[in-house]
C-alpha atoms as a PDB file:
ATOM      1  CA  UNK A   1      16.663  17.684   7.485  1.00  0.00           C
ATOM      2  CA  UNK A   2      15.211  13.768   7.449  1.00  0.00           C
ATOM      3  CA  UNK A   3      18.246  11.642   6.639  1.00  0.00           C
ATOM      4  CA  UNK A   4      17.569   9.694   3.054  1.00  0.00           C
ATOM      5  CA  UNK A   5      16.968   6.006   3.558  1.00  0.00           C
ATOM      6  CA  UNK A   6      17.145   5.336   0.256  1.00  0.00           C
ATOM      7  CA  UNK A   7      17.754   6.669  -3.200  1.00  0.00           C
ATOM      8  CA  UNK A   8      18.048   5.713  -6.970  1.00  0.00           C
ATOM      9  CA  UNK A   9      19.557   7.782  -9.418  1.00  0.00           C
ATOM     10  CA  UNK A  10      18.680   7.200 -13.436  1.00  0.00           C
ATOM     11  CA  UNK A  11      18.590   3.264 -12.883  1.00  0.00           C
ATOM     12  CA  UNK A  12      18.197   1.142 -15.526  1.00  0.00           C
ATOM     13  CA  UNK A  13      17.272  -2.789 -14.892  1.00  0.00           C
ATOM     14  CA  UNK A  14      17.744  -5.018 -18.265  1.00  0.00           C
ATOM     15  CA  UNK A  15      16.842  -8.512 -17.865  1.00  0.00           C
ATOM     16  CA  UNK A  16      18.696 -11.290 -20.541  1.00  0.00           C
ATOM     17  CA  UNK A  17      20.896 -10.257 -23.547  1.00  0.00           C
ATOM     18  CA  UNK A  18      21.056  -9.988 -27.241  1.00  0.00           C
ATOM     19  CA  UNK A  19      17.716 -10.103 -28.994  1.00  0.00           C
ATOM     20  CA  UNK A  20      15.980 -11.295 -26.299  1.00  0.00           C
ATOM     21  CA  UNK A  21      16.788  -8.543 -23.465  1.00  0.00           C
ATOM     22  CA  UNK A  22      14.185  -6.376 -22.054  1.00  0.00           C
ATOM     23  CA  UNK A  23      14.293  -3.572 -20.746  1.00  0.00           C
ATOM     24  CA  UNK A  24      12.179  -3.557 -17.029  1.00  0.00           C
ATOM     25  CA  UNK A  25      13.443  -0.199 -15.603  1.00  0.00           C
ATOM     26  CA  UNK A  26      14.529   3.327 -17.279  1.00  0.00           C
ATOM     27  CA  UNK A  27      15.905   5.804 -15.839  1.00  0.00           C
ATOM     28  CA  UNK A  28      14.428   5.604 -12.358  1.00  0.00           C
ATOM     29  CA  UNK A  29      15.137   7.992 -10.066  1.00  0.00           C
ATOM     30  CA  UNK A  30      13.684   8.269  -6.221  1.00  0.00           C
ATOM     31  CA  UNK A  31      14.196   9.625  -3.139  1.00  0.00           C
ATOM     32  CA  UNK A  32      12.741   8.500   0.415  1.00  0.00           C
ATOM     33  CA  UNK A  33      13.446   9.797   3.382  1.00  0.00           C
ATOM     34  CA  UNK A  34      13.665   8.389   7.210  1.00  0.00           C
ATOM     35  CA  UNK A  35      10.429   8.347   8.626  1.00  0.00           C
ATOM     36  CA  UNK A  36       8.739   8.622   5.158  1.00  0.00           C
ATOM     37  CA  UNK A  37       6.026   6.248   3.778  1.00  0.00           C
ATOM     38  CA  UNK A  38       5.899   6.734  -0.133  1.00  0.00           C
ATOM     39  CA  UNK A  39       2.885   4.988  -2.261  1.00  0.00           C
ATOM     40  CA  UNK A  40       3.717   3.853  -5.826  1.00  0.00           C
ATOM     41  CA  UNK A  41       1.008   2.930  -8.233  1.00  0.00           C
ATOM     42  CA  UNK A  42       1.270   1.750 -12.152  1.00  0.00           C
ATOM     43  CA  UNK A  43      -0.324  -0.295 -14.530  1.00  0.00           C
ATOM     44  CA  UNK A  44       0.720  -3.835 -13.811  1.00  0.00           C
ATOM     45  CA  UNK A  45       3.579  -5.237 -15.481  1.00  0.00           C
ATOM     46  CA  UNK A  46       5.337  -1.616 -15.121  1.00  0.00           C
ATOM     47  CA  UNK A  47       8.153  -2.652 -13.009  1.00  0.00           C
ATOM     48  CA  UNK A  48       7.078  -2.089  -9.573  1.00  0.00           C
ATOM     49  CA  UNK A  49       7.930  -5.288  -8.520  1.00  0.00           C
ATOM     50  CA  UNK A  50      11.099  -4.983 -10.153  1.00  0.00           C
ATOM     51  CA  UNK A  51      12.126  -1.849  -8.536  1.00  0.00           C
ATOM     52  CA  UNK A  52      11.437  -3.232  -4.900  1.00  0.00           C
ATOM     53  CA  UNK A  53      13.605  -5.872  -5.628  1.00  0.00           C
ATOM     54  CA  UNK A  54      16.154  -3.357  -7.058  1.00  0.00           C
ATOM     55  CA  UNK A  55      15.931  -1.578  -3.761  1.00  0.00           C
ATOM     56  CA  UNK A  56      16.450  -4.571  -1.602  1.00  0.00           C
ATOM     57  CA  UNK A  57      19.252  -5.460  -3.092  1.00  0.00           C
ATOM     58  CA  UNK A  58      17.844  -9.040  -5.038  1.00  0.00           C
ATOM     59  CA  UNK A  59      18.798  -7.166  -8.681  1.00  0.00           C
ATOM     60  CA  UNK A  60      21.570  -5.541 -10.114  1.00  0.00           C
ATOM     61  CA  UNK A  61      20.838  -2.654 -11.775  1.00  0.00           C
ATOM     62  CA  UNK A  62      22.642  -2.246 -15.872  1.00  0.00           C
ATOM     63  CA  UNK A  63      22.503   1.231 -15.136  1.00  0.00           C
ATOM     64  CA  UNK A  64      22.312   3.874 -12.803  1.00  0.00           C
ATOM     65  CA  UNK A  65      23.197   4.159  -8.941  1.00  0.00           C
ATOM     66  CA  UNK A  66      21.840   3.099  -5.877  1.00  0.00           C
ATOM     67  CA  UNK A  67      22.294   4.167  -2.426  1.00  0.00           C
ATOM     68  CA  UNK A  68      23.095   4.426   0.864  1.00  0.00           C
ATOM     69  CA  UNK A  69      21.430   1.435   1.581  1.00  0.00           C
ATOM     70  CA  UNK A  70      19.466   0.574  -1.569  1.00  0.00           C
ATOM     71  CA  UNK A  71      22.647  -2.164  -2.286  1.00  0.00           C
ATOM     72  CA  UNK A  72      22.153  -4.235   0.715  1.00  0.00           C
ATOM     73  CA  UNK A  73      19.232  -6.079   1.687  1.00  0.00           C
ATOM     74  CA  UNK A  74      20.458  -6.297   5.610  1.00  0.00           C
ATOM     75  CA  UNK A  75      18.433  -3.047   6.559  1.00  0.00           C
ATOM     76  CA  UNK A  76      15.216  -3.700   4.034  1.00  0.00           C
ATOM     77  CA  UNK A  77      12.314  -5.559   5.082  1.00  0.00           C
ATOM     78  CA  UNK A  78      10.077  -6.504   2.037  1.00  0.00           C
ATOM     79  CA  UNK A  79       6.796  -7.942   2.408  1.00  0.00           C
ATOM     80  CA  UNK A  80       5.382  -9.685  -0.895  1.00  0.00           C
ATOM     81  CA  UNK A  81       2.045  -9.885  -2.189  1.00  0.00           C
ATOM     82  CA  UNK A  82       1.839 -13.621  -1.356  1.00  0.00           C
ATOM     83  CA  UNK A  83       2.985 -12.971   2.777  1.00  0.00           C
ATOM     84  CA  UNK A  84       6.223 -15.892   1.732  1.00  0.00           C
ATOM     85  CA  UNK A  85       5.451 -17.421   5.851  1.00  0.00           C
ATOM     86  CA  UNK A  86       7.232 -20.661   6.233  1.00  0.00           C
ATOM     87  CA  UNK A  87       4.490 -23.167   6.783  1.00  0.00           C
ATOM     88  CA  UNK A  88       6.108 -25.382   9.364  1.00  0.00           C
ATOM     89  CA  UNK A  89       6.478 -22.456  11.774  1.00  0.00           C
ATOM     90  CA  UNK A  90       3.922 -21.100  14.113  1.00  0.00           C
ATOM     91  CA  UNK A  91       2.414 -17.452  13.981  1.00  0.00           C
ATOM     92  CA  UNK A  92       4.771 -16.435  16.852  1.00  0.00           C
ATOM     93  CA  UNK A  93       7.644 -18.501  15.051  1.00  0.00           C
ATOM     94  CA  UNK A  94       6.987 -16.629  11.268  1.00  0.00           C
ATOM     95  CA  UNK A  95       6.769 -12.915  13.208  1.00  0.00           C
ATOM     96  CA  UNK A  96       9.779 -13.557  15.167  1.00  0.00           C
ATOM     97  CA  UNK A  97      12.333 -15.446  12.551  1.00  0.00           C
ATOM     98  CA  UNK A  98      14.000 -11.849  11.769  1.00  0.00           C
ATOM     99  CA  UNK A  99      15.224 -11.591  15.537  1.00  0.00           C
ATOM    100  CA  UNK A 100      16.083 -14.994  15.601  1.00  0.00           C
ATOM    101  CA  UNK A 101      18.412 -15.029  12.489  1.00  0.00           C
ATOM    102  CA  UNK A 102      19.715 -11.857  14.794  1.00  0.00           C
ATOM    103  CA  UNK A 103      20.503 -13.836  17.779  1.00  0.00           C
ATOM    104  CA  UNK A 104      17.815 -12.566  20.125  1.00  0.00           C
ATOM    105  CA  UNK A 105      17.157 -15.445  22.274  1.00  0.00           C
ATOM    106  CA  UNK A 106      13.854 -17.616  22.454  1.00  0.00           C
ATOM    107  CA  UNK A 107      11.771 -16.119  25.183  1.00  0.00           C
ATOM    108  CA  UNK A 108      12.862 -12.040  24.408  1.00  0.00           C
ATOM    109  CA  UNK A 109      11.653 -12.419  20.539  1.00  0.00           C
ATOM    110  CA  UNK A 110       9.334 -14.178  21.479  1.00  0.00           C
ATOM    111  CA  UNK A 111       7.756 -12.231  24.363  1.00  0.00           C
ATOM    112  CA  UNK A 112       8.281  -8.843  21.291  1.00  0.00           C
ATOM    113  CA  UNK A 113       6.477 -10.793  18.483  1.00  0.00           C
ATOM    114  CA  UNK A 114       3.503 -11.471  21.040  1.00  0.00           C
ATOM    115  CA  UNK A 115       3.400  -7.381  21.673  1.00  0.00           C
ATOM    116  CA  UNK A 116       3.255  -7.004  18.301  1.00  0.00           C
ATOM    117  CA  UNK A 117       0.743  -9.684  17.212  1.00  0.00           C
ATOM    118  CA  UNK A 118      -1.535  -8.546  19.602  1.00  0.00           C
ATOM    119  CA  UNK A 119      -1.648  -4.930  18.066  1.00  0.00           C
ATOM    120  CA  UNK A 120      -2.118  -6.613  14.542  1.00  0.00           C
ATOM    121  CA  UNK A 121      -5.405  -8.228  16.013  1.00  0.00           C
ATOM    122  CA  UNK A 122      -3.774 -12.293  15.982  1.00  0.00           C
ATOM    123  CA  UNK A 123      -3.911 -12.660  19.995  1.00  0.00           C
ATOM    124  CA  UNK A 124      -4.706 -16.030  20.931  1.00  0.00           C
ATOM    125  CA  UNK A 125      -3.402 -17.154  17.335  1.00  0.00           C
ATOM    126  CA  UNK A 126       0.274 -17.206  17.741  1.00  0.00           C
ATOM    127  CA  UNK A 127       0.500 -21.032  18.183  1.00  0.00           C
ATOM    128  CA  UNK A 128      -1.948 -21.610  14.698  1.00  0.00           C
ATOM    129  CA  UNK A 129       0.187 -22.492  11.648  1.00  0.00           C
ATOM    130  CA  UNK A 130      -0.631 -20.399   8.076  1.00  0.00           C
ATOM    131  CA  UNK A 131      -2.815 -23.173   6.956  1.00  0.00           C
ATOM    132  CA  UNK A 132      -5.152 -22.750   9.912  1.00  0.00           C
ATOM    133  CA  UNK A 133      -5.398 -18.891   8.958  1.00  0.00           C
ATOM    134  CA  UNK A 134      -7.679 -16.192   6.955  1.00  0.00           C
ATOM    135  CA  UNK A 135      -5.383 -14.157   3.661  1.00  0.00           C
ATOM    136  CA  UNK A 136      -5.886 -11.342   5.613  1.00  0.00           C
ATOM    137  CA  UNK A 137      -4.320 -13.064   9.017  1.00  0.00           C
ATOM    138  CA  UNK A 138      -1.339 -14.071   7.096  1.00  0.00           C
ATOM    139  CA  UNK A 139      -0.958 -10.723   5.861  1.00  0.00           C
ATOM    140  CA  UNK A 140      -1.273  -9.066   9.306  1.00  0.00           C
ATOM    141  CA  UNK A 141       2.038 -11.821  10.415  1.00  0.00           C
ATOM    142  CA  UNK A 142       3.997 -10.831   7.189  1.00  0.00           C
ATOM    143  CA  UNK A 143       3.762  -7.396   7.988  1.00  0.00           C
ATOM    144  CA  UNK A 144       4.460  -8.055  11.780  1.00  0.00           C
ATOM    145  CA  UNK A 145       7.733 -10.044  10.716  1.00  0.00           C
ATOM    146  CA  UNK A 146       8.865  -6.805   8.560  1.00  0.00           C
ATOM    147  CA  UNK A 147       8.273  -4.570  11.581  1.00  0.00           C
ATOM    148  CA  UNK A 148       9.546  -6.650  14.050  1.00  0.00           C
ATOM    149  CA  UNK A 149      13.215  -7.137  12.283  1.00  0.00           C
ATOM    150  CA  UNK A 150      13.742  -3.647  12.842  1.00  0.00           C
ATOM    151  CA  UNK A 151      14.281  -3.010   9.050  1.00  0.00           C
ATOM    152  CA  UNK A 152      15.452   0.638   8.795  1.00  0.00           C
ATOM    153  CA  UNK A 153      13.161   0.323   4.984  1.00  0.00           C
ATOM    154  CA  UNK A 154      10.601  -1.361   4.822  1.00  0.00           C
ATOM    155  CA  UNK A 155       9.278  -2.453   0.875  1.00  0.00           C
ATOM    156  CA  UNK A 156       5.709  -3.736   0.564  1.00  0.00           C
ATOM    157  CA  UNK A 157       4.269  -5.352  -3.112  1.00  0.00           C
ATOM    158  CA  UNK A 158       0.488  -4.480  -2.886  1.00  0.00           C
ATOM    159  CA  UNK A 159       0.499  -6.493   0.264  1.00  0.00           C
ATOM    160  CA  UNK A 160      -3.307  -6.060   0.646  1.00  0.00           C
ATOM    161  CA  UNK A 161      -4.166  -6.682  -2.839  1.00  0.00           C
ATOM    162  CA  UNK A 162      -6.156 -10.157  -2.854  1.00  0.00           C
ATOM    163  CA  UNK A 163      -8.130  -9.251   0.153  1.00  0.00           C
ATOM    164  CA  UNK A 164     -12.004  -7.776   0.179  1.00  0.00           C
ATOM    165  CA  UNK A 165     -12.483  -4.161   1.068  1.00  0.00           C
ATOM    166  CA  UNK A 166     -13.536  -4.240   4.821  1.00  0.00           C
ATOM    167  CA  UNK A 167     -10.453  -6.350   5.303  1.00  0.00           C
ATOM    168  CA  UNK A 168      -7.740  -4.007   3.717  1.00  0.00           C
ATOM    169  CA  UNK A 169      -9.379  -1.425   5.167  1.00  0.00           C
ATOM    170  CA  UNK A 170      -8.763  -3.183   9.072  1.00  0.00           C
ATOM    171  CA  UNK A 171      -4.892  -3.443   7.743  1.00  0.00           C
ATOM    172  CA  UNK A 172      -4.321  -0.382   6.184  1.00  0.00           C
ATOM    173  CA  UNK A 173      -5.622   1.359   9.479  1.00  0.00           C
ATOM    174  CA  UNK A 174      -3.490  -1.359  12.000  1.00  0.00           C
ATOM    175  CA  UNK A 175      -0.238  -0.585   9.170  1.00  0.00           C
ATOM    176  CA  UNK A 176      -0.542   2.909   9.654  1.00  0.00           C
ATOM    177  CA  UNK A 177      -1.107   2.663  13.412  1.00  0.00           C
ATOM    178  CA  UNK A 178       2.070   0.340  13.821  1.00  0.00           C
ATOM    179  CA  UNK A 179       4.341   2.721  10.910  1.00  0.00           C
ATOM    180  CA  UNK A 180       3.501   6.109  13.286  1.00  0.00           C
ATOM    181  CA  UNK A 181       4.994   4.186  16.262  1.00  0.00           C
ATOM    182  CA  UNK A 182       7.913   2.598  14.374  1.00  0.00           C
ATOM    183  CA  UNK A 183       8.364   5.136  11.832  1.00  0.00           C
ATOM    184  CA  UNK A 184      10.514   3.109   8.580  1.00  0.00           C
ATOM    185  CA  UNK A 185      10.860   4.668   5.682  1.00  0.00           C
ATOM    186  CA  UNK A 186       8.133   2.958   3.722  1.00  0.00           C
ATOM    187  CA  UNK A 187       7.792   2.531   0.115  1.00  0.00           C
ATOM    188  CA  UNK A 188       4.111   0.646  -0.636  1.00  0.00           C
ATOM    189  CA  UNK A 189       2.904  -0.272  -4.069  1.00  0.00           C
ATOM    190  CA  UNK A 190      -0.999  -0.759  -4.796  1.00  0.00           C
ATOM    191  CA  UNK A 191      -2.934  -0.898  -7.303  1.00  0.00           C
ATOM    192  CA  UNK A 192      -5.488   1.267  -5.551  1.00  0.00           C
ATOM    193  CA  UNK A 193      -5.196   4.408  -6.180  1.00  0.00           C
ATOM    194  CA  UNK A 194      -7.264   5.252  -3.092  1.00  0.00           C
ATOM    195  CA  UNK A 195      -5.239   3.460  -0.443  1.00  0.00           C
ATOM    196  CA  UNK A 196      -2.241   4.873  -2.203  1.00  0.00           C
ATOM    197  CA  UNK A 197      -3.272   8.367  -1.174  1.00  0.00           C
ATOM    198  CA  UNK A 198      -4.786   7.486   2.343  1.00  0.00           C
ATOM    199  CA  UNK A 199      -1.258   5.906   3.157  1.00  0.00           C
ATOM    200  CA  UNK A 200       1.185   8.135   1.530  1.00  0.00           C
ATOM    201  CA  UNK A 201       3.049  11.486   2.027  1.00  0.00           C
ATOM    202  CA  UNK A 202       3.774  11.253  -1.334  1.00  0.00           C
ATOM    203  CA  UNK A 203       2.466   9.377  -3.975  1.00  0.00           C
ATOM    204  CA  UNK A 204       4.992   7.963  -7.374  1.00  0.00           C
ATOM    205  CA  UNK A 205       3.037   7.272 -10.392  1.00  0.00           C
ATOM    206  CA  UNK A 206       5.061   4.932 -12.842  1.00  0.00           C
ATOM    207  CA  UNK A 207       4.600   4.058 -16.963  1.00  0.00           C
ATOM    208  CA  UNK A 208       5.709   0.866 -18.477  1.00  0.00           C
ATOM    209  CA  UNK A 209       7.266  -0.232 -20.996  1.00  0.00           C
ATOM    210  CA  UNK A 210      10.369   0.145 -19.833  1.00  0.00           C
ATOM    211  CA  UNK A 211       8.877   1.023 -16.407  1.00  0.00           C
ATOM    212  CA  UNK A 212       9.746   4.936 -15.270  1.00  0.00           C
ATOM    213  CA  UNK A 213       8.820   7.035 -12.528  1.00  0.00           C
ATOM    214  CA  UNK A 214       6.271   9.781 -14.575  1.00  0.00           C
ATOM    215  CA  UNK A 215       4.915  11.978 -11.785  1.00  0.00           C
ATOM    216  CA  UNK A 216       4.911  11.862  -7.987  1.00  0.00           C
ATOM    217  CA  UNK A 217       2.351  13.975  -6.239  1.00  0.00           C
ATOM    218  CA  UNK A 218       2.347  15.348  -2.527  1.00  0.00           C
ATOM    219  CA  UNK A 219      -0.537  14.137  -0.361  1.00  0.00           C
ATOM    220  CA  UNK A 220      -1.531  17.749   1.583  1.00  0.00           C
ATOM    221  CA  UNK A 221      -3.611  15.330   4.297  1.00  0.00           C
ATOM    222  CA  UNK A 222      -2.322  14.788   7.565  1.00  0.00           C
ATOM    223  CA  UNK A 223      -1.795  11.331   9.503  1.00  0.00           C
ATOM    224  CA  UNK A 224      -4.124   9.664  10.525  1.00  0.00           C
ATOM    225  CA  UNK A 225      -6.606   9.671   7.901  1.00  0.00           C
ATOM    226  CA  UNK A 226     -10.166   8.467   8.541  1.00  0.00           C
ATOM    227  CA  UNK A 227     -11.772   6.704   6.017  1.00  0.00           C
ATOM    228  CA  UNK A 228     -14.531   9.203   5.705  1.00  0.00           C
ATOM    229  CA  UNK A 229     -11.380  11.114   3.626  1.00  0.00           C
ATOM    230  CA  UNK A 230     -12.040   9.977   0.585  1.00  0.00           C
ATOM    231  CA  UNK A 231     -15.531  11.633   0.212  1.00  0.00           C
ATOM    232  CA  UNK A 232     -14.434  14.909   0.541  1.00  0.00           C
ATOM    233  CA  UNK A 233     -13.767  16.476  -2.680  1.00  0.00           C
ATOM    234  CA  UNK A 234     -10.064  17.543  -1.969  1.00  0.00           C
ATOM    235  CA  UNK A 235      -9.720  13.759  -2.140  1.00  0.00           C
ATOM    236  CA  UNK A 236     -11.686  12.863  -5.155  1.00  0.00           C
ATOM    237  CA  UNK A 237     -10.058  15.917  -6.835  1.00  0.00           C
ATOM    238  CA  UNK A 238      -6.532  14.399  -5.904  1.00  0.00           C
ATOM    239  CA  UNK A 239      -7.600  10.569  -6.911  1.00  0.00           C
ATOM    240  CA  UNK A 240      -8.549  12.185 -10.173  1.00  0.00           C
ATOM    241  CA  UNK A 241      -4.976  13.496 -11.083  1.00  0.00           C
ATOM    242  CA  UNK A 242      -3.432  10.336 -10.104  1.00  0.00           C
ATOM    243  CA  UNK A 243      -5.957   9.081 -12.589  1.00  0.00           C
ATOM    244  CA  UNK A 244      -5.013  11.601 -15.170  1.00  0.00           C
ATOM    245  CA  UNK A 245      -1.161  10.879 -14.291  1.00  0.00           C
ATOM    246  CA  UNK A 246      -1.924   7.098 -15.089  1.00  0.00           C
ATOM    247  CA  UNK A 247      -3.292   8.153 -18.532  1.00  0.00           C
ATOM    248  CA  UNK A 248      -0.156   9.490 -19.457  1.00  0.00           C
ATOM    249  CA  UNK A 249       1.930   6.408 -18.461  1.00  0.00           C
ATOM    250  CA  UNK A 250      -0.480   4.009 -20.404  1.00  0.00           C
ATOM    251  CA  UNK A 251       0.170   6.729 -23.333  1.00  0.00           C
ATOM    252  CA  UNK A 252       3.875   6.393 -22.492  1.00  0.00           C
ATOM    253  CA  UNK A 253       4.157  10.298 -22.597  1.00  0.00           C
ATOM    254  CA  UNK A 254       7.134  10.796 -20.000  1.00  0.00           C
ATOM    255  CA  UNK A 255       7.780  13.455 -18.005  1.00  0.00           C
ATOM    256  CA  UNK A 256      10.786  14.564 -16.313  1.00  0.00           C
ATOM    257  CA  UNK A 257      10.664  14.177 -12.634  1.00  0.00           C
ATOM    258  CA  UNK A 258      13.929  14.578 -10.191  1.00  0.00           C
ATOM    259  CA  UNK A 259      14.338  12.792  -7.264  1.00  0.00           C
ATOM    260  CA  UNK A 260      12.453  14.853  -5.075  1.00  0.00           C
END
């Protein structure tokens, strides 16, 4: 059996006190599994964000448990909606600032973020700074950094989000290409319910209000998945019951759901 990367068990995440507390996460229980890539969808302000952040490690939960390594943020990678690159570095600099917090020296990470920068499509742009590149180039570095610190979990926030179709579409097919040679345990959150399902094994559908996992749905397609897959009416039927499942979270009707 797949070792578990990471689990949560009937977590509860309360931010401030007294009258003013409110209650982000309820009861939130997962499962995901070495090797696994896991697509969570919700209607925004559900918690999603929250429960990454959970995950790495950034919030302590009120209630619940995390583990193995859901408490530590040493062996999580998380890649944010907004790519976080540090301006004054170079491409090659951002991608390889993982290793060099490790202690890799200068040429080796180096020489490894190159590799990997050239299968994200950014050769010949490793010396440009962020300024001096496309959202969807600063994207492709972000995710290159969380690959290339070896993160054992690897936590993305709709990292595709603000970019046009034909763009997310180039990522989502470089992402899966670099995830089947690296093989993290993933968990991705998108507000698309489409690239939810052409990613995932698995797909969690979380309410709101407090935020709560509602349904999670197996994806019966195997890797890799051509685009083409989401004409064919095993796919539409599937997209429709994620639909359905979102329904009942905006209705707040709650199901039970274990961790796997």
């Amino acid at each position: 059996m797949a070792r578990t990367r990471v689990y949560c068990d009937r977590v509860g995440v309360v931010y401030g006190r007294g009258g003013g507390a409110v209650q982000a996460l309820s009861d939130v229980s997962l499962r995901i599994d070495e090797g696994e890539f896991v697509s969570l969808v919700g209607p925004s302000g559900c918690g999603k964000t929250t429960l990454l952040r959970t995950l790495a490690g950034f919030v302590t939960p009120r209630t619940g448990s995390l583990g193995p390594e859901g408490a530590s943020a040493r062996s999580v990678g998380l890649v944010p909606q907004d790519h976080s690159l540090f301006p004054w570095m170079t491409v090659v600099g951002n991608a390889a600032f993982a290793l060099e917090m490790q202690g890799v020296g200068r040429d080796e990470r180096e020489d490894a973020a190159r590799r990997i920068l050239r299968r994200f499509g950014l050769a010949g742009r490793e010396n440009a700074y962020p300024h001096q590149l496309s959202a969807g180039m600063r994207q492709r570095v972000a995710v290159a950094r969380a690959f290339l610190s070896g993160a054992s979990l690897l936590l993305m926030d709709e990292p595709f989000g603000a970019l046009d179709a034909l763009t997310r579409h180039k990522l989502q097919q470089e992402l899966m290409e670099e995830w089947s040679a690296r093989r993290p345990a993933v968990l991705f959150v998108t507000h698309d319910v489409e690239e939810a399902i052409l990613l995932g094994s698995r797909v969690l559908v979380m309410s709101s209000e407090p935020g709560v996992i509602v349904a999670q749905i197996e994806v019966p397609f195997e890797h890799p998945r051509p685009l083409d897959l989401a004409l064919t009416s095993r796919f539409v039927a599937l997209k429709r019951e994620i639909y359905d499942m979102l329904g009942l979270a905006a209705g707040r009707e709650q199901l039970a759901v274990p961790l796997r």
